[in-house]
Protein backbone atom coordinates (compact mmCIF):
# COMPACT_ATOMS: atom_id res chain seq x y z
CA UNK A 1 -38.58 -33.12 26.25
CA UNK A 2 -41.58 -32.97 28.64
CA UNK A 3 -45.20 -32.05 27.88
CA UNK A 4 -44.50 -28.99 30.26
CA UNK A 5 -41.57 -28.08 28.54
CA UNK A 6 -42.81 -28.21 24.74
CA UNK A 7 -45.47 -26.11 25.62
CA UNK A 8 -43.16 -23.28 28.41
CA UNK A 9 -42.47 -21.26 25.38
CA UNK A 10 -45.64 -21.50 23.64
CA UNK A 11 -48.24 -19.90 26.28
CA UNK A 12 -48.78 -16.75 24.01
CA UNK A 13 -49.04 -18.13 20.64
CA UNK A 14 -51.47 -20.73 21.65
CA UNK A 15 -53.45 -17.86 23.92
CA UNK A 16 -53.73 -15.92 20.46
CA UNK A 17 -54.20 -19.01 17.74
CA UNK A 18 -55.77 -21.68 19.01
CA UNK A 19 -59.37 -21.76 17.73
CA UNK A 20 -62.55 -21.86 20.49
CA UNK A 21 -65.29 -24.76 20.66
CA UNK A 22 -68.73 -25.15 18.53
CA UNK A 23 -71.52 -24.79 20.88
CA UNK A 24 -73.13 -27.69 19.42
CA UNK A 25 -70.44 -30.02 21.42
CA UNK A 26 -71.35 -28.26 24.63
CA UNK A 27 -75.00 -28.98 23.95
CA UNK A 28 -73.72 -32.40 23.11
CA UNK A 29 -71.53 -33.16 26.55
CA UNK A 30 -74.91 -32.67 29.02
CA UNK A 31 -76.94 -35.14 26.60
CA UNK A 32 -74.39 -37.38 26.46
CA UNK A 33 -73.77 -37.11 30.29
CA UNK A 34 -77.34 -36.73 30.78
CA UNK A 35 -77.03 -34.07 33.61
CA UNK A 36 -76.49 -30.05 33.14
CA UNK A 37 -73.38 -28.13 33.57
CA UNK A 38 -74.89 -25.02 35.07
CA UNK A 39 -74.25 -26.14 38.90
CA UNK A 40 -71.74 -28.75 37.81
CA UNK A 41 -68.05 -28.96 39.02
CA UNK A 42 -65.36 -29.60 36.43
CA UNK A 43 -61.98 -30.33 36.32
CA UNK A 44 -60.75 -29.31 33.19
CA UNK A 45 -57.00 -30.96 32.86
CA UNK A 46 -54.20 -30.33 30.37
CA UNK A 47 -55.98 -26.82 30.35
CA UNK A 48 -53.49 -25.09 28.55
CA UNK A 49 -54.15 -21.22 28.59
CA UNK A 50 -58.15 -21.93 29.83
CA UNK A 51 -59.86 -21.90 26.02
CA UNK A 52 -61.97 -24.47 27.09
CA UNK A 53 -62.48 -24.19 30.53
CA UNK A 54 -63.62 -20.26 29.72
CA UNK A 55 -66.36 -22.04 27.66
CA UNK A 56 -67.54 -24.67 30.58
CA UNK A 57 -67.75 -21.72 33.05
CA UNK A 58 -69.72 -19.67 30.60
CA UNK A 59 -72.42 -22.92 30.50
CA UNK A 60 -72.58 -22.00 34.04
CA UNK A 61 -70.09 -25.02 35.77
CA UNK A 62 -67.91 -24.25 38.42
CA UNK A 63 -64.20 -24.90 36.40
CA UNK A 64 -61.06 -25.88 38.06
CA UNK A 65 -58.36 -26.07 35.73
CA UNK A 66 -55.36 -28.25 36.27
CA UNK A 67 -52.37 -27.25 34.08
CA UNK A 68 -48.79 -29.08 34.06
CA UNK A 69 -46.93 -25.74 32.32
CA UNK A 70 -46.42 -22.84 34.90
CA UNK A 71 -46.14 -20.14 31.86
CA UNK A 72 -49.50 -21.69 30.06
CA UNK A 73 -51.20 -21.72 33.73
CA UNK A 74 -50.25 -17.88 34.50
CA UNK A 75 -51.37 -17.28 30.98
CA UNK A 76 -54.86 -19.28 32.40
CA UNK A 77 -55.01 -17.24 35.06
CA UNK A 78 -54.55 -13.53 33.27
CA UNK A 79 -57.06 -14.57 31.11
CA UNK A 80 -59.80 -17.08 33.20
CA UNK A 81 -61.23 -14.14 35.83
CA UNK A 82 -63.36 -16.99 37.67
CA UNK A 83 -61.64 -20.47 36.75
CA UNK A 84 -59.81 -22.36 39.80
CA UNK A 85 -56.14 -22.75 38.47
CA UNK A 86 -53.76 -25.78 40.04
CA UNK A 87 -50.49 -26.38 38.89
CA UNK A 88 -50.75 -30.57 38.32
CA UNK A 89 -50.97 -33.33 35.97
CA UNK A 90 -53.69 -35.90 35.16
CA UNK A 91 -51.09 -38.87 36.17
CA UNK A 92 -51.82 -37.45 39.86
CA UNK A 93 -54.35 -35.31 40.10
CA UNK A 94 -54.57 -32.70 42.68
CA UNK A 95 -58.06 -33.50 43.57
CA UNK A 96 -60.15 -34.93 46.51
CA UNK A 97 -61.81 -38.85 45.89
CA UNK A 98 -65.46 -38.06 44.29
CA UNK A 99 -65.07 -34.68 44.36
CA UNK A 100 -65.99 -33.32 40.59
CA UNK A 101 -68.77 -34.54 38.46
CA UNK A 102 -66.98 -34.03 35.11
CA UNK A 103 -63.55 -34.13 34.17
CA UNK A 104 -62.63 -32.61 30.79
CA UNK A 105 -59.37 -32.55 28.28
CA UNK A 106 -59.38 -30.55 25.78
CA UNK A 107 -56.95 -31.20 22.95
CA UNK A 108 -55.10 -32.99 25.86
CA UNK A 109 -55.93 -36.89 26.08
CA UNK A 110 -53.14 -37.65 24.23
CA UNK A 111 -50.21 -36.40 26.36
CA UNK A 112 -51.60 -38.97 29.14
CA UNK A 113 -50.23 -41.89 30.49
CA UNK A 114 -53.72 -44.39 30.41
CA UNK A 115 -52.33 -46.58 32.98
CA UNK A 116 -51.99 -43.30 35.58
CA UNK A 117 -54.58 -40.93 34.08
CA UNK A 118 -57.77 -43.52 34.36
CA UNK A 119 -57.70 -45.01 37.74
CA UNK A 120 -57.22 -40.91 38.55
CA UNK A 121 -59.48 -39.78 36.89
CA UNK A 122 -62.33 -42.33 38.35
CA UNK A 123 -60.99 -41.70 41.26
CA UNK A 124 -62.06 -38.04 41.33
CA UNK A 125 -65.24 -38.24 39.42
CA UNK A 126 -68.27 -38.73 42.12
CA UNK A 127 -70.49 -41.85 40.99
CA UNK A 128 -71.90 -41.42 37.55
CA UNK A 129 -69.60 -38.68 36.68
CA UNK A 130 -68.47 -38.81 33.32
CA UNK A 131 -65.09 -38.32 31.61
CA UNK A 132 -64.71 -36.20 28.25
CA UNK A 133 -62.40 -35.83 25.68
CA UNK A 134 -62.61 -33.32 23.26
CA UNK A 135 -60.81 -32.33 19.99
CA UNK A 136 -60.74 -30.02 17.37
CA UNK A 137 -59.87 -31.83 13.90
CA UNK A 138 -58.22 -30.16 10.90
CA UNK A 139 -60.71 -31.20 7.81
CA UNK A 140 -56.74 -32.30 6.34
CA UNK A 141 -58.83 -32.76 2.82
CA UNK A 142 -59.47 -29.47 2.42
CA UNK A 143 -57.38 -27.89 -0.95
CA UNK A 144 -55.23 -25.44 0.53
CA UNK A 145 -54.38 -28.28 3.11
CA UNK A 146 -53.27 -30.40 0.44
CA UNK A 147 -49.71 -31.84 1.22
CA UNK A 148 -49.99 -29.97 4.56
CA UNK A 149 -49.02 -32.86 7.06
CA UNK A 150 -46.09 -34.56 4.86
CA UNK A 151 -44.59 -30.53 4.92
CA UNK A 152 -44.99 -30.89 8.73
CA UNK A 153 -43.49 -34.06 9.15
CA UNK A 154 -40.27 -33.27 6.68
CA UNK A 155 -39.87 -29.89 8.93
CA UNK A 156 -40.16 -31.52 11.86
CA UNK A 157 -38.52 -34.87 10.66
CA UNK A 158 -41.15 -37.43 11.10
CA UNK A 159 -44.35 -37.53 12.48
CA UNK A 160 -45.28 -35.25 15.75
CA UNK A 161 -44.12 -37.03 18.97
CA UNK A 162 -47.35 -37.25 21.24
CA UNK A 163 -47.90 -38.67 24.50
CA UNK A 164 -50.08 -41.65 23.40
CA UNK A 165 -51.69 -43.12 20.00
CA UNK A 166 -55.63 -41.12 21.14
CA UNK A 167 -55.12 -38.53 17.96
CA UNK A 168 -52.28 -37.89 15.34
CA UNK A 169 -52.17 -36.97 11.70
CA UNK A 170 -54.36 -38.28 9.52
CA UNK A 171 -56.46 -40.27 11.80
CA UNK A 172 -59.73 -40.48 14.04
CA UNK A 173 -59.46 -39.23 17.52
CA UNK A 174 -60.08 -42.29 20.18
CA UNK A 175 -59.63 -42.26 23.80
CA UNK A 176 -56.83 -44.62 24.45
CA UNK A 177 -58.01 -45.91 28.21
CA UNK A 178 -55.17 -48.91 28.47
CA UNK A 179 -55.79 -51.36 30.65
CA UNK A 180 -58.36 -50.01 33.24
CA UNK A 181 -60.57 -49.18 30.36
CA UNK A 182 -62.86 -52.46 30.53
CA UNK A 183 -66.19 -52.19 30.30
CA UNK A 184 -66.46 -48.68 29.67
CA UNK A 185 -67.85 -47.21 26.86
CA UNK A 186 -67.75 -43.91 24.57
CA UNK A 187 -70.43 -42.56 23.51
CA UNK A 188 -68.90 -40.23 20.64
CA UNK A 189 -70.23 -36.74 18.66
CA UNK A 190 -68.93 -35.19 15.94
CA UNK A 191 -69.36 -31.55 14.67
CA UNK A 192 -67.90 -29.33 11.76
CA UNK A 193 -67.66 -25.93 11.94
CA UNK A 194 -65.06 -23.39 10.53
CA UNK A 195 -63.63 -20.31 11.31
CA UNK A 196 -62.43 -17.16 9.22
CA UNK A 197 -59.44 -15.61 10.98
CA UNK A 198 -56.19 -13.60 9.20
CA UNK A 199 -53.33 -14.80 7.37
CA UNK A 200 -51.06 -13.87 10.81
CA UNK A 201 -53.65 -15.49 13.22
CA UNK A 202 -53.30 -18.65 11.12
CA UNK A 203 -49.79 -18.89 11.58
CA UNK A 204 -49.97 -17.93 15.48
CA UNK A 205 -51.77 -21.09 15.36
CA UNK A 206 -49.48 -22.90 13.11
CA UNK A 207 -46.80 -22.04 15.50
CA UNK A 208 -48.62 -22.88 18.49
CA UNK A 209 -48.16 -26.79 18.06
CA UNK A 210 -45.74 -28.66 20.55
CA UNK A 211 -43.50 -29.98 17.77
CA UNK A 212 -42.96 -26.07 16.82
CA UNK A 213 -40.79 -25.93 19.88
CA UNK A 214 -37.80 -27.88 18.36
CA UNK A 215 -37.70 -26.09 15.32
CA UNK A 216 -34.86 -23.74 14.68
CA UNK A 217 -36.29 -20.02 14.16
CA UNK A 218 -34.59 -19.14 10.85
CA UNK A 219 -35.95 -22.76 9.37
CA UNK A 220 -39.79 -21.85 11.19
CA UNK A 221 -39.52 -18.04 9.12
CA UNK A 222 -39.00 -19.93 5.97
CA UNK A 223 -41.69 -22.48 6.64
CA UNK A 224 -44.04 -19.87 7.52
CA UNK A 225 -43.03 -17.93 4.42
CA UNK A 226 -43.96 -20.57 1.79
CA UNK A 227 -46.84 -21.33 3.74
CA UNK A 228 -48.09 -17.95 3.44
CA UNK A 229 -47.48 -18.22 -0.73
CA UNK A 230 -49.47 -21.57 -0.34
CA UNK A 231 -52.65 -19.31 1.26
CA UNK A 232 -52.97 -16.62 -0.19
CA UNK A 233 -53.10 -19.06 -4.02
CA UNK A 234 -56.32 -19.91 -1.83
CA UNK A 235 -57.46 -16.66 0.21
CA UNK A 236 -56.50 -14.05 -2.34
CA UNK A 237 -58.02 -11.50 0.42
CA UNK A 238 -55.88 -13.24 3.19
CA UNK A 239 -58.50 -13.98 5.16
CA UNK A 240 -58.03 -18.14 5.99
CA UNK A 241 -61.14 -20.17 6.43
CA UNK A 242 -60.20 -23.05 9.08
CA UNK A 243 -62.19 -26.39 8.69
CA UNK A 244 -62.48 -28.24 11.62
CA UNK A 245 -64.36 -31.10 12.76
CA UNK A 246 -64.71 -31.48 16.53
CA UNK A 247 -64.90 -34.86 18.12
CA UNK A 248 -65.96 -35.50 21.46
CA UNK A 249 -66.26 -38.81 23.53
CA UNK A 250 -67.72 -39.43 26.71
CA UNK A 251 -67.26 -42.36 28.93
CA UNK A 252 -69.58 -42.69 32.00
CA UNK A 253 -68.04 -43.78 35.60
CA UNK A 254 -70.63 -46.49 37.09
């Protein structure tokens, strides 16, 4: 199954569940870059339905998102009044040579093939542009996340099938750069934050992850019903507190 394909179905769900971005990582990208994004142009790639590219356009950059789903791009574009949309992926970018002076992925690294992605993406950043990777971390310690991942991978049988090794289950995010990666470095920041969202919102977003798409619906409703008794042992009130951590890294073209 493609990357486009896991995620055709899954344009609404992740529009309603997916969490947002701490402002502390925003804060974060333009003193790790070292240049503002008000005035900046972004390409913001693997955008799925635009959370983060709504965020760099509210810092005042001037967002083009590149999408490789049609139904999570028209999703984008209902929701993005502002944000360039292109249909493309980041193995062949849809961009001019040195035309963008930061290109983003949020929660999207990982679906990339290094060996394409890099030489495009340096391709498209002007001189000194800088490449970021962002993702938002389930704290997996957490008690009502207890046993949470080893339920995931017996529903799913095995562990989540990702593009490349950048972020998985139970370990630290990493931007896998393959072979073209030489000499570059990350420069890395870390946040926590959490969220307090409802019992159904949490399993929007439990539903909006790729591997969701191969599960048969009658074995998802059970899942989703013992995950629900799981919960509410912690959130009497059914109100969920989310713990994330978010983890951003930032490597500078020359």
């Amino acid at each position: 199954m493609t990357e486009s394909s896991m995620f055709d179905n899954l344009a609404s769900v992740y529009a309603q569940g997916r969490p947002t971005y701490p402002p502390a990582v925003f804060d974060a990208l333009q003193d790790l870059a070292g240049r503002p994004l008000a005035g900046a142009r972004v390409a913001d790639v693997g955008a799925g339905t635009g959370i983060f590219s709504r965020q760099l356009q509210a810092g005042g950059a001037a967002v083009t998102a590149v999408e490789l789903s049609e139904p999570m791009l028209r999703q984008l574009v209902a929701d993005s009044p502002g944000v360039g949309a292109v249909l493309g992926s980041a193995n062949a970018l849809p961009l001019r040579d040195a035309s963008v002076d930061f290109v983003t992925f949020a929660q999207a690294w990982h679906w990339v093939d290094p060996e394409l992605a890099v030489p495009e993406v340096l391709r498209v950043l002007k001189p000194g542009g800088v490449l970021a990777c962002v993702w938002n971390k389930p704290v997996a310690d957490a008690p009502w996340r207890t046993g949470y991942n080893d339920r995931i991978r017996e529903l799913i049988g095995g562990e989540p099938d990702y593009g490349n090794d950048s972020t998985g289950f139970d370990q630290e995010p990493r931007i896998a750069m393959g072979s073209h990666g030489a000499g570059l470095r990350t420069l890395v920041f870390e946040a926590p934050w959490s969220r307090t969202i409802s019992m159904e919102q949490r399993m929007v977003n439990v539903t909006s992850r790729s591997y969701m798409s191969t599960v048969a619906p009658e074995r998802l409703a059970a899942f989703l019903d013992a995950e629900r008794a799981v919960l509410l042992e912690h959130f009497p009130d059914g109100m969920v507190v989310e713990e994330y951590t978010t983890w951003l890294g930032v490597v500078r073209k020359p």
